[in-house]
N, C-alpha and C. Protein backbone atom coordinates (compact mmCIF):
# COMPACT_ATOMS: atom_id res chain seq x y z
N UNK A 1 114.05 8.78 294.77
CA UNK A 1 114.72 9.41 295.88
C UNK A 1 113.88 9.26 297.14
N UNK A 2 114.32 8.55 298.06
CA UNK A 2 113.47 8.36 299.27
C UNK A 2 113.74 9.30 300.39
N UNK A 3 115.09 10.10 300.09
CA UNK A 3 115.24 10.96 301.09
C UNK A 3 114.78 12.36 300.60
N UNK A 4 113.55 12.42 300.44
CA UNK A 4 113.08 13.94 299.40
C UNK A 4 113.09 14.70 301.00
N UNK A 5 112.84 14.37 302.12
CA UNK A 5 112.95 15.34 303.29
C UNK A 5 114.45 15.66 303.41
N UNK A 6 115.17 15.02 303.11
CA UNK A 6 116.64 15.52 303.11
C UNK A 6 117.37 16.42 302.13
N UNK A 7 116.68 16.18 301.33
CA UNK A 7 116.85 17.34 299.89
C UNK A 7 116.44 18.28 300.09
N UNK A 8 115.23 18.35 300.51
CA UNK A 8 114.34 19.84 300.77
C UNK A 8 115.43 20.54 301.93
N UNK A 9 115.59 19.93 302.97
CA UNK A 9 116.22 20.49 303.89
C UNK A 9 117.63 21.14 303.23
N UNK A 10 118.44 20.03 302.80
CA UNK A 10 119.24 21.09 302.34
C UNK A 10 119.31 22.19 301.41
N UNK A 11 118.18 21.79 300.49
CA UNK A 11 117.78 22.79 299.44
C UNK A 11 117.40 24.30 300.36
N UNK A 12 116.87 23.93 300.99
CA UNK A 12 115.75 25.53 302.18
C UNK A 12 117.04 25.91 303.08
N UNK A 13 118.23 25.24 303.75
CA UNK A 13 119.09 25.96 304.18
C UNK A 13 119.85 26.91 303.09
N UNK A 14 120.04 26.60 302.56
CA UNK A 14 120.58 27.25 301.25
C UNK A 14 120.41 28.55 300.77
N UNK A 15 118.43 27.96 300.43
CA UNK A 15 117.43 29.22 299.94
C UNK A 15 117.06 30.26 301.09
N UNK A 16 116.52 29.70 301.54
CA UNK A 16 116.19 30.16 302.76
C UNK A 16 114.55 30.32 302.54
N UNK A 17 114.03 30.13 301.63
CA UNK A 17 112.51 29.89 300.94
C UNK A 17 112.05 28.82 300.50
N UNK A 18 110.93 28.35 300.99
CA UNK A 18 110.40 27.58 300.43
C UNK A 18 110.24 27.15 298.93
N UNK A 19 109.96 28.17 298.20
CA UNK A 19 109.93 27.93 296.64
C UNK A 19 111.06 28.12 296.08
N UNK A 20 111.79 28.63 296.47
CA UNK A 20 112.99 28.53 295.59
C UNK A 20 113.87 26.83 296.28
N UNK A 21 113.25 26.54 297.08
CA UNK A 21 113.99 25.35 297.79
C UNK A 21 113.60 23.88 296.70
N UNK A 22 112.17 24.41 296.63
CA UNK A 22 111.06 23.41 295.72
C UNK A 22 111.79 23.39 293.98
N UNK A 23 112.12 24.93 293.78
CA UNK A 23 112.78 24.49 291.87
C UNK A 23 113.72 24.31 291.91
N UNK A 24 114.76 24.73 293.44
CA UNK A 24 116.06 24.07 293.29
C UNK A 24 116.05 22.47 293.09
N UNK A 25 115.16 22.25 293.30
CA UNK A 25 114.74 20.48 293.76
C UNK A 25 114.37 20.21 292.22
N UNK A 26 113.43 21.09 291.56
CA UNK A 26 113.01 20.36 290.59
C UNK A 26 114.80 20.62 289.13
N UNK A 27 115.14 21.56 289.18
CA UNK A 27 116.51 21.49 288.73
C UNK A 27 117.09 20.49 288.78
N UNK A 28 117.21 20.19 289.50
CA UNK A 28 118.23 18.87 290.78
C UNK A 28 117.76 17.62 289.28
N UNK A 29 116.87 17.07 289.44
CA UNK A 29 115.79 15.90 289.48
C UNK A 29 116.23 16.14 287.20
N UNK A 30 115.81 17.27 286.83
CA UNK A 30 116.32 17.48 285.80
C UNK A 30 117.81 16.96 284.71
N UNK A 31 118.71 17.63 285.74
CA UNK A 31 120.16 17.47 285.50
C UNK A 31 120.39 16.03 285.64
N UNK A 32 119.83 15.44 286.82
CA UNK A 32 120.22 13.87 287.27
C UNK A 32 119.71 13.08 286.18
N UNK A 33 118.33 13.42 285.53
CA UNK A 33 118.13 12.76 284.49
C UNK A 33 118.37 12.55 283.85
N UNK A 34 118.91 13.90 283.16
CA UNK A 34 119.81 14.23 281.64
C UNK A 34 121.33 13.89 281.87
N UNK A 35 121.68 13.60 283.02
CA UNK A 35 123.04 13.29 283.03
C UNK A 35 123.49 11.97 283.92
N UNK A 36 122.11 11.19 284.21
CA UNK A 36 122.61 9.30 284.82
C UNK A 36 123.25 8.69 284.58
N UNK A 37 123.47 8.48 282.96
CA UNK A 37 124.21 8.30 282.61
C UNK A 37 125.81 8.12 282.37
N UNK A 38 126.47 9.05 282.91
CA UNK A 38 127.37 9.56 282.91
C UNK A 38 128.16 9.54 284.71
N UNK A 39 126.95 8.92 285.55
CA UNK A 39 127.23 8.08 287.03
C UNK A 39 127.70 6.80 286.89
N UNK A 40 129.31 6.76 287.55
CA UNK A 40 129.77 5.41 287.09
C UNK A 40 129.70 4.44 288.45
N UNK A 41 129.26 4.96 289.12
CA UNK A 41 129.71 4.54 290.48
C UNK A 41 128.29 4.38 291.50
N UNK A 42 127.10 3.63 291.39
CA UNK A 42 125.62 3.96 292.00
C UNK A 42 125.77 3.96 293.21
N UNK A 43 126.71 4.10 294.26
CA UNK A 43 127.03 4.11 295.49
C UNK A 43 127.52 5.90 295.61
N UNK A 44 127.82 6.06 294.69
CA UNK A 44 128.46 7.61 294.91
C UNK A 44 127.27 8.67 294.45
N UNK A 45 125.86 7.98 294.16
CA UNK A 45 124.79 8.54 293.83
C UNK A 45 124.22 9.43 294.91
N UNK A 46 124.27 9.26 295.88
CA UNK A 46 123.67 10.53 297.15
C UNK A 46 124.93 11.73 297.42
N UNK A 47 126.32 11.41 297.52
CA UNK A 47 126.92 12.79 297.22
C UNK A 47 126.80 13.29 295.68
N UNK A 48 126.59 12.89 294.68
CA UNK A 48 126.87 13.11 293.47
C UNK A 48 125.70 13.95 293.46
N UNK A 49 124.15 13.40 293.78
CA UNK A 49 123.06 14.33 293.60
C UNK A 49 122.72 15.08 294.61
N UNK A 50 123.46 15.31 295.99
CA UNK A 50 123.71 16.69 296.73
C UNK A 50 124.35 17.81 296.20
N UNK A 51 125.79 17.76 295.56
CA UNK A 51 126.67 18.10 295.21
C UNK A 51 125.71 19.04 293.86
N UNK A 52 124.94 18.46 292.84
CA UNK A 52 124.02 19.44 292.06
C UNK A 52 123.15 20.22 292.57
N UNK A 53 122.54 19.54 293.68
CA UNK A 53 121.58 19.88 294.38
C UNK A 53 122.18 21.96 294.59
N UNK A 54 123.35 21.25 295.57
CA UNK A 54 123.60 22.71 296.12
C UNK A 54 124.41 23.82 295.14
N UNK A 55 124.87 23.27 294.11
CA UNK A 55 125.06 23.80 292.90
C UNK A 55 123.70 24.39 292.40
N UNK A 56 122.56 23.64 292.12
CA UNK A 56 121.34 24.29 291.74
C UNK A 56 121.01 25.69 292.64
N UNK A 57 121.41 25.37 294.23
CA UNK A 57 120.83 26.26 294.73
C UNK A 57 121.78 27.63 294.63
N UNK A 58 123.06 27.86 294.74
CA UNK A 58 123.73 28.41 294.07
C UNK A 58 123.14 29.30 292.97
N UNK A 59 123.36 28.55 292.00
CA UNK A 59 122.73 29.20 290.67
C UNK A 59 121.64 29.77 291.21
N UNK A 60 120.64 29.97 291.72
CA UNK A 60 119.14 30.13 291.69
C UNK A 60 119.69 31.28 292.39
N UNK A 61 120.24 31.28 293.75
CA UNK A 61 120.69 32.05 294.56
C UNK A 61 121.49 33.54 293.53
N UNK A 62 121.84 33.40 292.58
CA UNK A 62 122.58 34.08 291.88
C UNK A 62 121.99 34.83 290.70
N UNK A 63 120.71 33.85 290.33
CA UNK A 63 119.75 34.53 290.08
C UNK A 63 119.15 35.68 290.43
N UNK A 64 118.30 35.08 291.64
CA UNK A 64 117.71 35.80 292.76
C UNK A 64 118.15 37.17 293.17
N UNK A 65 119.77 37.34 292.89
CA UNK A 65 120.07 38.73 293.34
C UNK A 65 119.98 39.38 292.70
N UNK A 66 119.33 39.06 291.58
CA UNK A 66 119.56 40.33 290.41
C UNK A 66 118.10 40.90 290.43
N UNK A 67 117.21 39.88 291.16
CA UNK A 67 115.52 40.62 290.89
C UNK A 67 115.22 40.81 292.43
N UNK A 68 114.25 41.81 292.34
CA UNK A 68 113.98 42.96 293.82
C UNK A 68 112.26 41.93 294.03
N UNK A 69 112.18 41.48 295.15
CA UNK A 69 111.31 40.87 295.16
C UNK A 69 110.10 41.71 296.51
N UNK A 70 108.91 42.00 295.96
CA UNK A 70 107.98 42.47 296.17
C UNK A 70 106.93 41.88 297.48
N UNK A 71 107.59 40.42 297.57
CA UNK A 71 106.95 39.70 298.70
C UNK A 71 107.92 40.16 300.02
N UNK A 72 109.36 40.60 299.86
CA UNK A 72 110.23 40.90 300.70
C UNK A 72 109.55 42.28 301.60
N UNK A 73 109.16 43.09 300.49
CA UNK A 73 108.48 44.32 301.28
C UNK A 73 107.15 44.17 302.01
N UNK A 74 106.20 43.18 301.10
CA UNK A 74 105.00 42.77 301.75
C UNK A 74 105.14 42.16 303.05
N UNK A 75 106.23 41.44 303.37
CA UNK A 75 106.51 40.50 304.46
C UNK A 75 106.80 41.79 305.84
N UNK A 76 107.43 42.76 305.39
CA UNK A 76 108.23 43.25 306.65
C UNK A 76 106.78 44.11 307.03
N UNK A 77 105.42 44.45 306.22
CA UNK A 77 104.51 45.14 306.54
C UNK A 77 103.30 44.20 307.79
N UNK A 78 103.83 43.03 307.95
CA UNK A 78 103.11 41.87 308.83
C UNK A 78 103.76 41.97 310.11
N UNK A 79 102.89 42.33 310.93
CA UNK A 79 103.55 41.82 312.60
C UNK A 79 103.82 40.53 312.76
N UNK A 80 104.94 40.01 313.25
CA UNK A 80 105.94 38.82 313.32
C UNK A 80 105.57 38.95 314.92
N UNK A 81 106.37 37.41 315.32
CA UNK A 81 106.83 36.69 316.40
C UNK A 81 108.18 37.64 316.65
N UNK A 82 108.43 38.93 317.08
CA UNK A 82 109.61 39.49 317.16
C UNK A 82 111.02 39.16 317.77
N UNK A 83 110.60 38.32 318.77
CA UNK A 83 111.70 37.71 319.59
C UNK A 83 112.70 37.02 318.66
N UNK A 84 111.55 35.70 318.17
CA UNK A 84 111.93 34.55 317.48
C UNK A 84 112.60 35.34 316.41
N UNK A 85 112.25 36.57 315.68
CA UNK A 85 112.47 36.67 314.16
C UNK A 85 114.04 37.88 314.80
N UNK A 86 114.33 38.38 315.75
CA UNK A 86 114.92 39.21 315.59
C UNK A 86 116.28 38.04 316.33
N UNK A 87 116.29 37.49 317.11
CA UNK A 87 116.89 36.63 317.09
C UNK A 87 117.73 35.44 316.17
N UNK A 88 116.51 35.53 315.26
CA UNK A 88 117.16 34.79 313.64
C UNK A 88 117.72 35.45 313.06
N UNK A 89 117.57 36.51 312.76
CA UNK A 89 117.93 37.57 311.98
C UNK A 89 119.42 37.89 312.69
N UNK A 90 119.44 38.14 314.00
CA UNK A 90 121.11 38.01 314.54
C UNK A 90 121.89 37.12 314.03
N UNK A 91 121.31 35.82 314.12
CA UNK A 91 122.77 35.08 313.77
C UNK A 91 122.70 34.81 312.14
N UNK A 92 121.59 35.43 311.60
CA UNK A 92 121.61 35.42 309.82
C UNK A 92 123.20 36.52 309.77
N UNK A 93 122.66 37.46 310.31
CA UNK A 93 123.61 38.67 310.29
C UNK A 93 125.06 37.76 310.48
N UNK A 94 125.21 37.34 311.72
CA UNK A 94 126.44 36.77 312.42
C UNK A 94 127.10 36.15 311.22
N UNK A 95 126.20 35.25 310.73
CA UNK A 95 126.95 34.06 309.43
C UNK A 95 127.32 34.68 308.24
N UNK A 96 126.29 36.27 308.27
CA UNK A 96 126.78 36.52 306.29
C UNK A 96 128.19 37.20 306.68
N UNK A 97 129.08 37.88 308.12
CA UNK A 97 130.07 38.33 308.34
C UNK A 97 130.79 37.04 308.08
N UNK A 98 130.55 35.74 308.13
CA UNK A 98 132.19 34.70 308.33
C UNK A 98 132.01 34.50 306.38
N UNK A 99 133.54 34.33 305.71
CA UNK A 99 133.24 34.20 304.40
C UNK A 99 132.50 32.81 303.99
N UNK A 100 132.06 32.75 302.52
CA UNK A 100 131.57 31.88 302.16
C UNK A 100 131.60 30.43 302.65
N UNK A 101 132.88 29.81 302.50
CA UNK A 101 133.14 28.94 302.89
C UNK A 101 132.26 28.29 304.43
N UNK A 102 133.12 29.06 305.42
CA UNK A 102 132.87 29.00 306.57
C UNK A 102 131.14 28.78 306.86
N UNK A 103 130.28 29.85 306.21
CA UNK A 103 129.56 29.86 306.21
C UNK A 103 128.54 28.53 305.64
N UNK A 104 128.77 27.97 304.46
CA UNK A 104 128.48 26.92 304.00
C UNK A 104 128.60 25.57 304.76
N UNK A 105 130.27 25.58 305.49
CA UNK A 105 130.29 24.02 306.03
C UNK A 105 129.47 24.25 307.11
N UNK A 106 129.41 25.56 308.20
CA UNK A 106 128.25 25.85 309.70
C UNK A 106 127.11 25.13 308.94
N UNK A 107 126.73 25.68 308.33
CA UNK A 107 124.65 25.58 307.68
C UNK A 107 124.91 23.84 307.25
N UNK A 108 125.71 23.33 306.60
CA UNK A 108 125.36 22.03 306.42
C UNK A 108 125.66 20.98 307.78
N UNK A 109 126.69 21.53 308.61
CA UNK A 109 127.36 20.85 309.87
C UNK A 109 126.00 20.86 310.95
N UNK A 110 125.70 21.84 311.22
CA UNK A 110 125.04 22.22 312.32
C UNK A 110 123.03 22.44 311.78
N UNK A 111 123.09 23.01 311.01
CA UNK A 111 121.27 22.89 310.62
C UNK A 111 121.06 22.05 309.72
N UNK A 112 122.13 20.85 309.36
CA UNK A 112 121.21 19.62 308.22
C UNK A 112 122.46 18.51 309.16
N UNK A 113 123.06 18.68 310.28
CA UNK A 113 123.45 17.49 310.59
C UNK A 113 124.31 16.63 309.85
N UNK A 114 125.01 17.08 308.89
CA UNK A 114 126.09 16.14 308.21
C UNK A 114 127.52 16.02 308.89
N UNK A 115 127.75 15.07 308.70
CA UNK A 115 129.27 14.71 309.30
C UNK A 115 129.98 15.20 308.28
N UNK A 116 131.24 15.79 308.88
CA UNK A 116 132.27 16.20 308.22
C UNK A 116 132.68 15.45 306.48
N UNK A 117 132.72 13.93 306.47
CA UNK A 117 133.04 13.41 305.69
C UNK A 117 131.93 13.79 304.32
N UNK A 118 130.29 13.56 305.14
CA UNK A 118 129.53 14.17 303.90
C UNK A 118 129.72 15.59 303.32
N UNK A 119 130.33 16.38 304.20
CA UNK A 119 130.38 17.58 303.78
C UNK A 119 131.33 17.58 302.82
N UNK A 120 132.40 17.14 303.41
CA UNK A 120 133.94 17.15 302.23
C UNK A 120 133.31 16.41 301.15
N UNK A 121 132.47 15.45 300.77
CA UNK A 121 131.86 14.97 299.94
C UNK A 121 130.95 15.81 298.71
N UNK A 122 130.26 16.91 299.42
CA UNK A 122 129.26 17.29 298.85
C UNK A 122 129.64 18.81 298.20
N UNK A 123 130.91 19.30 298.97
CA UNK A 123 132.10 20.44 298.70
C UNK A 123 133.10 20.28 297.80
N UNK A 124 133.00 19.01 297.83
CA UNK A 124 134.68 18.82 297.08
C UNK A 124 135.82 19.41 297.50
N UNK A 125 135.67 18.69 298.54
CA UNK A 125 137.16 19.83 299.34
C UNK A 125 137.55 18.79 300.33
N UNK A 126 138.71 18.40 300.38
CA UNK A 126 139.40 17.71 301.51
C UNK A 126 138.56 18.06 302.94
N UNK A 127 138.07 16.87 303.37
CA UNK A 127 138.37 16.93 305.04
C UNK A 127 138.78 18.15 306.15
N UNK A 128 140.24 17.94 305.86
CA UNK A 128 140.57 18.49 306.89
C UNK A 128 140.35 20.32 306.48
N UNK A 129 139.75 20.54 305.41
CA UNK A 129 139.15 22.10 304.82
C UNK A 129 137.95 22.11 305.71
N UNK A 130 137.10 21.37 305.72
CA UNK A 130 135.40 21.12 306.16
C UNK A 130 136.50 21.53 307.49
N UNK A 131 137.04 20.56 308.42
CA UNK A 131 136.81 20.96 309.69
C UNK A 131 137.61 22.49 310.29
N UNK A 132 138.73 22.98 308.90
CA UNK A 132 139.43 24.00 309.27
C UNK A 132 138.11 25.46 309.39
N UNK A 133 137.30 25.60 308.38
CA UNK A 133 136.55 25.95 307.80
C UNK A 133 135.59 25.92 309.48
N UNK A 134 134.73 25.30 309.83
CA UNK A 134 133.70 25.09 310.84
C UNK A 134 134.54 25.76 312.11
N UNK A 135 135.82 25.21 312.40
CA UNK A 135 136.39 25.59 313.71
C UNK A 135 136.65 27.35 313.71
N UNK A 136 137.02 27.46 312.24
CA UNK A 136 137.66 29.17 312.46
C UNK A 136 136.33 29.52 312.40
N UNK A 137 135.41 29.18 311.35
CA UNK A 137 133.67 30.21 311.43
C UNK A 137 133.30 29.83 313.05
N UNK A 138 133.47 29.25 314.09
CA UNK A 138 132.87 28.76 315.33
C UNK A 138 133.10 29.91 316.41
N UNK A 139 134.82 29.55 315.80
CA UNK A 139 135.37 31.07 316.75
C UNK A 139 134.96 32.13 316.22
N UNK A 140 135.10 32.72 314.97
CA UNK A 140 135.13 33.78 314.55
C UNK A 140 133.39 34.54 315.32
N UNK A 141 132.40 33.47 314.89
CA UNK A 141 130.91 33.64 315.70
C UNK A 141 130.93 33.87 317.14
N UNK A 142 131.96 33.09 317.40
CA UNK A 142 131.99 33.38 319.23
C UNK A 142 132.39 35.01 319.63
N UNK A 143 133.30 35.37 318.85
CA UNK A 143 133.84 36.64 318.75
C UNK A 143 132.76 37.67 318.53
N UNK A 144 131.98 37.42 317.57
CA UNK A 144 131.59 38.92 317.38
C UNK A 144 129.96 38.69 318.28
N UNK A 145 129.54 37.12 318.76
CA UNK A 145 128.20 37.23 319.75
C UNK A 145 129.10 37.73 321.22
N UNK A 146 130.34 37.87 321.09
CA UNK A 146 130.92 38.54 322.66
C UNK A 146 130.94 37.37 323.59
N UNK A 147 131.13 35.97 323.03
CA UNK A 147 130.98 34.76 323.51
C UNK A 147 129.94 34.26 323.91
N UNK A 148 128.92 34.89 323.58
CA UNK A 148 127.75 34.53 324.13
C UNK A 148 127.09 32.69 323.58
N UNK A 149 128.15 31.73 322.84
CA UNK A 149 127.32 30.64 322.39
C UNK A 149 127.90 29.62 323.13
């Protein structure tokens, strides 16, 4: 895999952590092994191993909610960059209000740069879903920042 910076990236939008970005990756690398085989098409190999990828992260993500993590409390006891972090934290907020969907095609459209087509690729979802999906989460964000984007 030569695009391991492109994996990580989408793996860490996902996670939103570094280490969980890293075993979503090593998951990933797992499944592809145990299941190459079963790729009929070696051109359809970079959506095919996104498509687990963000499935891995998923799963992990689903994990994750069930255990109370102890670095979460250690973290908020550190003086931060407040601007920067309370600012992130707005539009974290902003995105967990638009549903899943919406939320998913923004983070891959806009913070990993994929074109629509990779997205419908990596979603399994028609096209014209990816762009219905981005336009209503765009507005819906414009709405509740009071138009501020």
């Amino acid at each position: 895999m030569d695009n391991k910076k492109e994996y990580y990236k989408l793996a860490y939008v996902y996670t939103g952590r570094q280490e969980d970005a890293l075993d979503a990756m090593a998951d990933m690398i797992v499944i592809l092994y145990e299941n190459i085989y079963k790729l009929k098409d070696e051109q359809a190999f970079d959506s095919w191993s996104k498509t687990i990828l963000v499935n891995c992260c998923k799963s992990l993500l689903r994990k994750r909610k069930k255990l109370i993590f102890l670095e979460k409390l250690e973290e908020k006891g550190y003086q931060e960059n407040l601007a920067s972090k309370e600012s992130k934290i707005d539009l974290d907020n902003y995105l967990q209000k638009l549903n899943p969907g919406q939320q998913e095609a923004i983070k891959l459209k806009y913070f990993l740069d994929m074109d629509n087509a990779t997205i419908s690729q990596v979603l399994k979802v028609p096209i014209g879903t990816v762009k219905s999906r981005i336009s209503l989460g765009l507005k819906k964000l414009k709405e509740y920042m009071g138009g501020e984007y």
